[in-house]
Protein backbone atom coordinates (compact mmCIF):
# COMPACT_ATOMS: atom_id res chain seq x y z
CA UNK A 1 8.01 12.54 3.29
CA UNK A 2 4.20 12.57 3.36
CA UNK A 3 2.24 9.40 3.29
CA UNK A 4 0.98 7.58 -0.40
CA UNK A 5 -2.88 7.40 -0.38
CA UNK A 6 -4.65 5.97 -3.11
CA UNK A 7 -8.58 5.81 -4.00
CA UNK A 8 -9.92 3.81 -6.46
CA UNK A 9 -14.20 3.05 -7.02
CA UNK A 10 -15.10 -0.50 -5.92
CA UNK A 11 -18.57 -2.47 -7.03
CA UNK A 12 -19.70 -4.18 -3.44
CA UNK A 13 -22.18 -7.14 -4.29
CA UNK A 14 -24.04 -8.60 -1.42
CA UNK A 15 -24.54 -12.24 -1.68
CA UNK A 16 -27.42 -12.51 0.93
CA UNK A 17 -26.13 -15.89 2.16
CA UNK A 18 -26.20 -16.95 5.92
CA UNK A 19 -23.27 -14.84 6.53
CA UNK A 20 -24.02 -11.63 5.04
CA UNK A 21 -21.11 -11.97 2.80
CA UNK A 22 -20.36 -9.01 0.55
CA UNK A 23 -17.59 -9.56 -3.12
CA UNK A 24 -15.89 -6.49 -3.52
CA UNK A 25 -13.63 -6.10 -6.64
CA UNK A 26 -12.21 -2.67 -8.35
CA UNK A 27 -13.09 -2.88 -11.83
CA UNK A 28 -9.99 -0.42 -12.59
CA UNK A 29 -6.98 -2.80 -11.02
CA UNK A 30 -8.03 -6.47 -12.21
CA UNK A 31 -6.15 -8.28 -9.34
CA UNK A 32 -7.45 -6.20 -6.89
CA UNK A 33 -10.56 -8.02 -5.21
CA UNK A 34 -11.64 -9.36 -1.82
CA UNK A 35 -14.78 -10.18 0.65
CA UNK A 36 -15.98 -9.04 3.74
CA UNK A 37 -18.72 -10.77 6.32
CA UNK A 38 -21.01 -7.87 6.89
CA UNK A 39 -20.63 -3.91 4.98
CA UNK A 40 -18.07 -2.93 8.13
CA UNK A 41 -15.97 -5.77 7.31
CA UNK A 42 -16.31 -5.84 3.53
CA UNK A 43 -14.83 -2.36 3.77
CA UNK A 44 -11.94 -2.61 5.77
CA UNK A 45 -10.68 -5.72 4.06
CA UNK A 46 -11.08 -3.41 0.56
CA UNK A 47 -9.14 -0.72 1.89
CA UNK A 48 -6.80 -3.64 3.30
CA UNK A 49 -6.81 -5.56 -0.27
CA UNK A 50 -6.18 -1.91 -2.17
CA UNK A 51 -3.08 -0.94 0.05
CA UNK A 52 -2.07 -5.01 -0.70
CA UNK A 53 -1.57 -5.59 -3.88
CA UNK A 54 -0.91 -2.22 -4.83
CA UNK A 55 1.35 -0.47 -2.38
CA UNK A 56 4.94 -1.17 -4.65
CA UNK A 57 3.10 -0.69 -8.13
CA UNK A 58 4.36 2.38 -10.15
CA UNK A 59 2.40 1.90 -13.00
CA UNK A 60 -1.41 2.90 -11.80
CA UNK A 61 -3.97 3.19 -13.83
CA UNK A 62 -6.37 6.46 -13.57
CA UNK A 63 -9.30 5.82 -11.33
CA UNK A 64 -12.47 5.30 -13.00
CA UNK A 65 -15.20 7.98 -12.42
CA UNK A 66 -17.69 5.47 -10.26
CA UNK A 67 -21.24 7.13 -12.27
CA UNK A 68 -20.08 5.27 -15.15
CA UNK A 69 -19.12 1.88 -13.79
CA UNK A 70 -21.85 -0.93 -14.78
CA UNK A 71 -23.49 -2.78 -12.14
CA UNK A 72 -26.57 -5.00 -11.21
CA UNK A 73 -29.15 -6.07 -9.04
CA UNK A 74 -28.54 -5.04 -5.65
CA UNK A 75 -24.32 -3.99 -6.21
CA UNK A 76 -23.64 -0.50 -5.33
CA UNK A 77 -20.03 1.32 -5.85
CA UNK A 78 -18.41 3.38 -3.44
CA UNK A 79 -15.23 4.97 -3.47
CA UNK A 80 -12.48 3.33 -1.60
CA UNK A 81 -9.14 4.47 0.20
CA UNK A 82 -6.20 3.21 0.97
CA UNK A 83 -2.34 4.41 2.66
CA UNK A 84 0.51 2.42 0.52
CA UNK A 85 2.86 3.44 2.56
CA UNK A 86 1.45 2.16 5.64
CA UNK A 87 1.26 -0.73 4.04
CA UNK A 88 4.45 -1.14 2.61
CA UNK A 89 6.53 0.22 6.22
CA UNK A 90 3.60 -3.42 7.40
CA UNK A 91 4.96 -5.46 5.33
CA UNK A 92 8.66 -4.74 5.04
CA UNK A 93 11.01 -7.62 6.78
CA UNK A 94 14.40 -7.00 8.13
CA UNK A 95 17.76 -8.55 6.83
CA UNK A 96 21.13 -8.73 8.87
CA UNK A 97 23.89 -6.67 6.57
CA UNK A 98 27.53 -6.35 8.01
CA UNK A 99 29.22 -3.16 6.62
CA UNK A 100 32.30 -1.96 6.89
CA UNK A 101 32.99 1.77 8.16
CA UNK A 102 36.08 3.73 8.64
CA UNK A 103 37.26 2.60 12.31
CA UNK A 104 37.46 6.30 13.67
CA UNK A 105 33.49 6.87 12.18
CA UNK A 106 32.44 3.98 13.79
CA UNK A 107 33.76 4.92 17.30
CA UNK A 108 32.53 8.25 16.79
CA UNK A 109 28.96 7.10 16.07
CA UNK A 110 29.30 4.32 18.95
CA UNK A 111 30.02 7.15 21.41
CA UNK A 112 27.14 9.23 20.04
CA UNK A 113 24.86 6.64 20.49
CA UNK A 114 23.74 6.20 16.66
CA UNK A 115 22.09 3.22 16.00
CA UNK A 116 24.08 2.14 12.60
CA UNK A 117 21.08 0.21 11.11
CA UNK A 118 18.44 3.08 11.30
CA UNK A 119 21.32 5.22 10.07
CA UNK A 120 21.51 2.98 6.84
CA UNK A 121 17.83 2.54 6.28
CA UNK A 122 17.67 6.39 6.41
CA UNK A 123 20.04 6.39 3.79
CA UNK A 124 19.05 3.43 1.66
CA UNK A 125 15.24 4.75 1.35
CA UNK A 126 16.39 8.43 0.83
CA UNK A 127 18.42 6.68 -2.09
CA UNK A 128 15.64 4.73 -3.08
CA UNK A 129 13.44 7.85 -2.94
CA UNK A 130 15.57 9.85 -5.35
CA UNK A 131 15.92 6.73 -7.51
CA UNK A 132 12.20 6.38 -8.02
CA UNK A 133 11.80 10.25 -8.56
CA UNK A 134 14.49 10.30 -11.66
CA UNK A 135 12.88 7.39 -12.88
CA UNK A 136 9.51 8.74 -12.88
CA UNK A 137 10.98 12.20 -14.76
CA UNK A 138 12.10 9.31 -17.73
């Protein structure tokens, strides 16, 4: 399954302090906000931020068309990308499960050499997958 990219216009406002600190919000996902010391970093933590607080969110709203966002003074927009699924696979944590299997499956498997947890996460997140699909048909 491909990858989840997102892009989304941010306004970057440069504060001119004695860092060369830059606020950078996206006008479109209210929650969505961050800062950066210098443009380089003030974009990767925006990307980073996006990807954040977005990457499980089903509900996203259309991306504004940046020409018509309102700024001031010295703030600029630029567009702004990020890969929720890379995020999410970053951020997912591991749980121990014991399952129980069918006694001549599980020797078979052991003598095949299939590693029984990546077996079940295969299966949980294909689940999961077709889950989310029939829910976004309702």
């Amino acid at each position: 399954m491909a990858d989840k990219f997102i892009a989304y216009p941010a306004i970057f406002h440069p504060t001119h302090g004695d860092h060369d600190i830059y606020l950078v919000k996206f006008p479109d996902l209210p929650n969505t906000f961050t800062e950066g010391y210098g443009l380089e970093d003030a974009y990767v933590m925006a990307s980073d931020v996006l990807a954040e607080m977005n990457y499980d969110r089903k509900d996203l709203p259309k991306p504004s068309n940046p020409k018509t966002l309102k700024i001031s003074g010295e703030e600029f927009v630029t567009v702004i990308s990020a890969n929720l699924s890379a995020k999410k696979r970053e951020l997912r944590r591991y749980v121990r499960k014991n399952v129980t299997v069918p006694a001549d499956l599980a020797n078979w498997a052991e003598n095949t050499g299939i590693n029984f947890s990546a077996t079940l996460t295969d299966a949980l997140i294909a689940k999961q997958d077709k889950a989310d699909k029939q829910e976004s048909l309702t």
